[in-house]
C-alpha atoms as a PDB file:
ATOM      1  CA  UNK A   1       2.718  79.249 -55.738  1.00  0.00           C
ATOM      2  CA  UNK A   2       1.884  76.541 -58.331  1.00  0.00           C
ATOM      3  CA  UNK A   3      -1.067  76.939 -60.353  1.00  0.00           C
ATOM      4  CA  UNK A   4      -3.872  73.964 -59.796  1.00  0.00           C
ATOM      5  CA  UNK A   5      -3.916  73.607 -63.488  1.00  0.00           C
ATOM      6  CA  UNK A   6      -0.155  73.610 -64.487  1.00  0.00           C
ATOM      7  CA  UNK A   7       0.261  71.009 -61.577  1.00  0.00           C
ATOM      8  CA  UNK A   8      -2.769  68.595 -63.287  1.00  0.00           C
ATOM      9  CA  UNK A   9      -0.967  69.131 -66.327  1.00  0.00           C
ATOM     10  CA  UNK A  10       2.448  68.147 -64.767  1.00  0.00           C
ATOM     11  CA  UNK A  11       1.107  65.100 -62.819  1.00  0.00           C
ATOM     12  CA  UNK A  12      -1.472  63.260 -65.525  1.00  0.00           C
ATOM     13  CA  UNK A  13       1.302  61.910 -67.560  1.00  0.00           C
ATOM     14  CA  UNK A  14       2.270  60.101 -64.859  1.00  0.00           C
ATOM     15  CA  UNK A  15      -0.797  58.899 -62.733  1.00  0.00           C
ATOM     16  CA  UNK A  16      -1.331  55.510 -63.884  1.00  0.00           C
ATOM     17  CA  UNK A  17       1.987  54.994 -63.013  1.00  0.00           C
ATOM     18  CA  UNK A  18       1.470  56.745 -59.425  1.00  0.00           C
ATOM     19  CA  UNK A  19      -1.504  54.664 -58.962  1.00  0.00           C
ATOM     20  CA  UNK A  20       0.637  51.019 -60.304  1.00  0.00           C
ATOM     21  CA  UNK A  21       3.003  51.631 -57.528  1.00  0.00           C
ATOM     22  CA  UNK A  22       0.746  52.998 -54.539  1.00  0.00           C
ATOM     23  CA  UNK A  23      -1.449  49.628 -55.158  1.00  0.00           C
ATOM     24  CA  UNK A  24       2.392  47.378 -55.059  1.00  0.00           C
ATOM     25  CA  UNK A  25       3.298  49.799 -52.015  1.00  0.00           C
ATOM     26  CA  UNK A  26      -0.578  48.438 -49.942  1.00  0.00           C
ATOM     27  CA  UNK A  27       0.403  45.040 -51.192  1.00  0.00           C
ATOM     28  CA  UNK A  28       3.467  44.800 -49.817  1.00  0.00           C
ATOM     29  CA  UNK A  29       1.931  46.630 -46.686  1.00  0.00           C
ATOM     30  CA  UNK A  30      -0.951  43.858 -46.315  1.00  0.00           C
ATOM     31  CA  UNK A  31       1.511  41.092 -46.671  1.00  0.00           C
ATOM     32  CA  UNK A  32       3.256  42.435 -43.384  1.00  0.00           C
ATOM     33  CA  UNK A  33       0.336  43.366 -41.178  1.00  0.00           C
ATOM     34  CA  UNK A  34      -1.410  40.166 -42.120  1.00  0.00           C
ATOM     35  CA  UNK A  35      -4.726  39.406 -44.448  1.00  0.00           C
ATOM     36  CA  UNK A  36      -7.200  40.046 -42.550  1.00  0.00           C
ATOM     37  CA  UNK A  37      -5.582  43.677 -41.357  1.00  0.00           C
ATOM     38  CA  UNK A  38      -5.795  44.558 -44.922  1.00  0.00           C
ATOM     39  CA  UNK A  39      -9.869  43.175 -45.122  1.00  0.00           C
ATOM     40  CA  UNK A  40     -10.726  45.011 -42.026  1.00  0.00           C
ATOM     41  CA  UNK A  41      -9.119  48.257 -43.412  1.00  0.00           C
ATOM     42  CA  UNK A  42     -10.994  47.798 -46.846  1.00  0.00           C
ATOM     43  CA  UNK A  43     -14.530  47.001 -44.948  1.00  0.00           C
ATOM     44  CA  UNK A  44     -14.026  50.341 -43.042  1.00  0.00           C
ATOM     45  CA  UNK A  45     -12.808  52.537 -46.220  1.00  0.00           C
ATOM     46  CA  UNK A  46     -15.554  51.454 -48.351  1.00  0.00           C
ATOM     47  CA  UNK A  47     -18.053  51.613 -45.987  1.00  0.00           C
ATOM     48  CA  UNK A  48     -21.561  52.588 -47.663  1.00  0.00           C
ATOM     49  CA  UNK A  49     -22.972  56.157 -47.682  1.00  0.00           C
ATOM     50  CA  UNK A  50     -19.275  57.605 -46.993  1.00  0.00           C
ATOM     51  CA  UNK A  51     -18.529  61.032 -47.741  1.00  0.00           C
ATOM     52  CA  UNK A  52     -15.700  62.429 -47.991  1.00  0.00           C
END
């Protein structure tokens, strides 16, 4: 089993990167389902008082 901390170590390097292309990947998503899909989504994820 991978250690929690090697993995952190393995992944960091790379996250902004990670992150660059998960935000293209929802842009790309919202363009298909349509604008207001991708408002409706965001309303509901960042509702107030979530926890997770």
């Amino acid at each position: 089993m991978i250690d929690v901390i090697v993995l952190t170590k393995l992944i960091s390097p790379f996250l902004p990167y990670l992150l660059k292309l998960g935000d293209k990947a929802a842009e790309e998503a919202a363009k298909k389902l349509g604008a207001d899909s991708c408002e409706t989504a965001k309303a509901i994820f960042y509702l107030p008082n979530q926890r997770v």
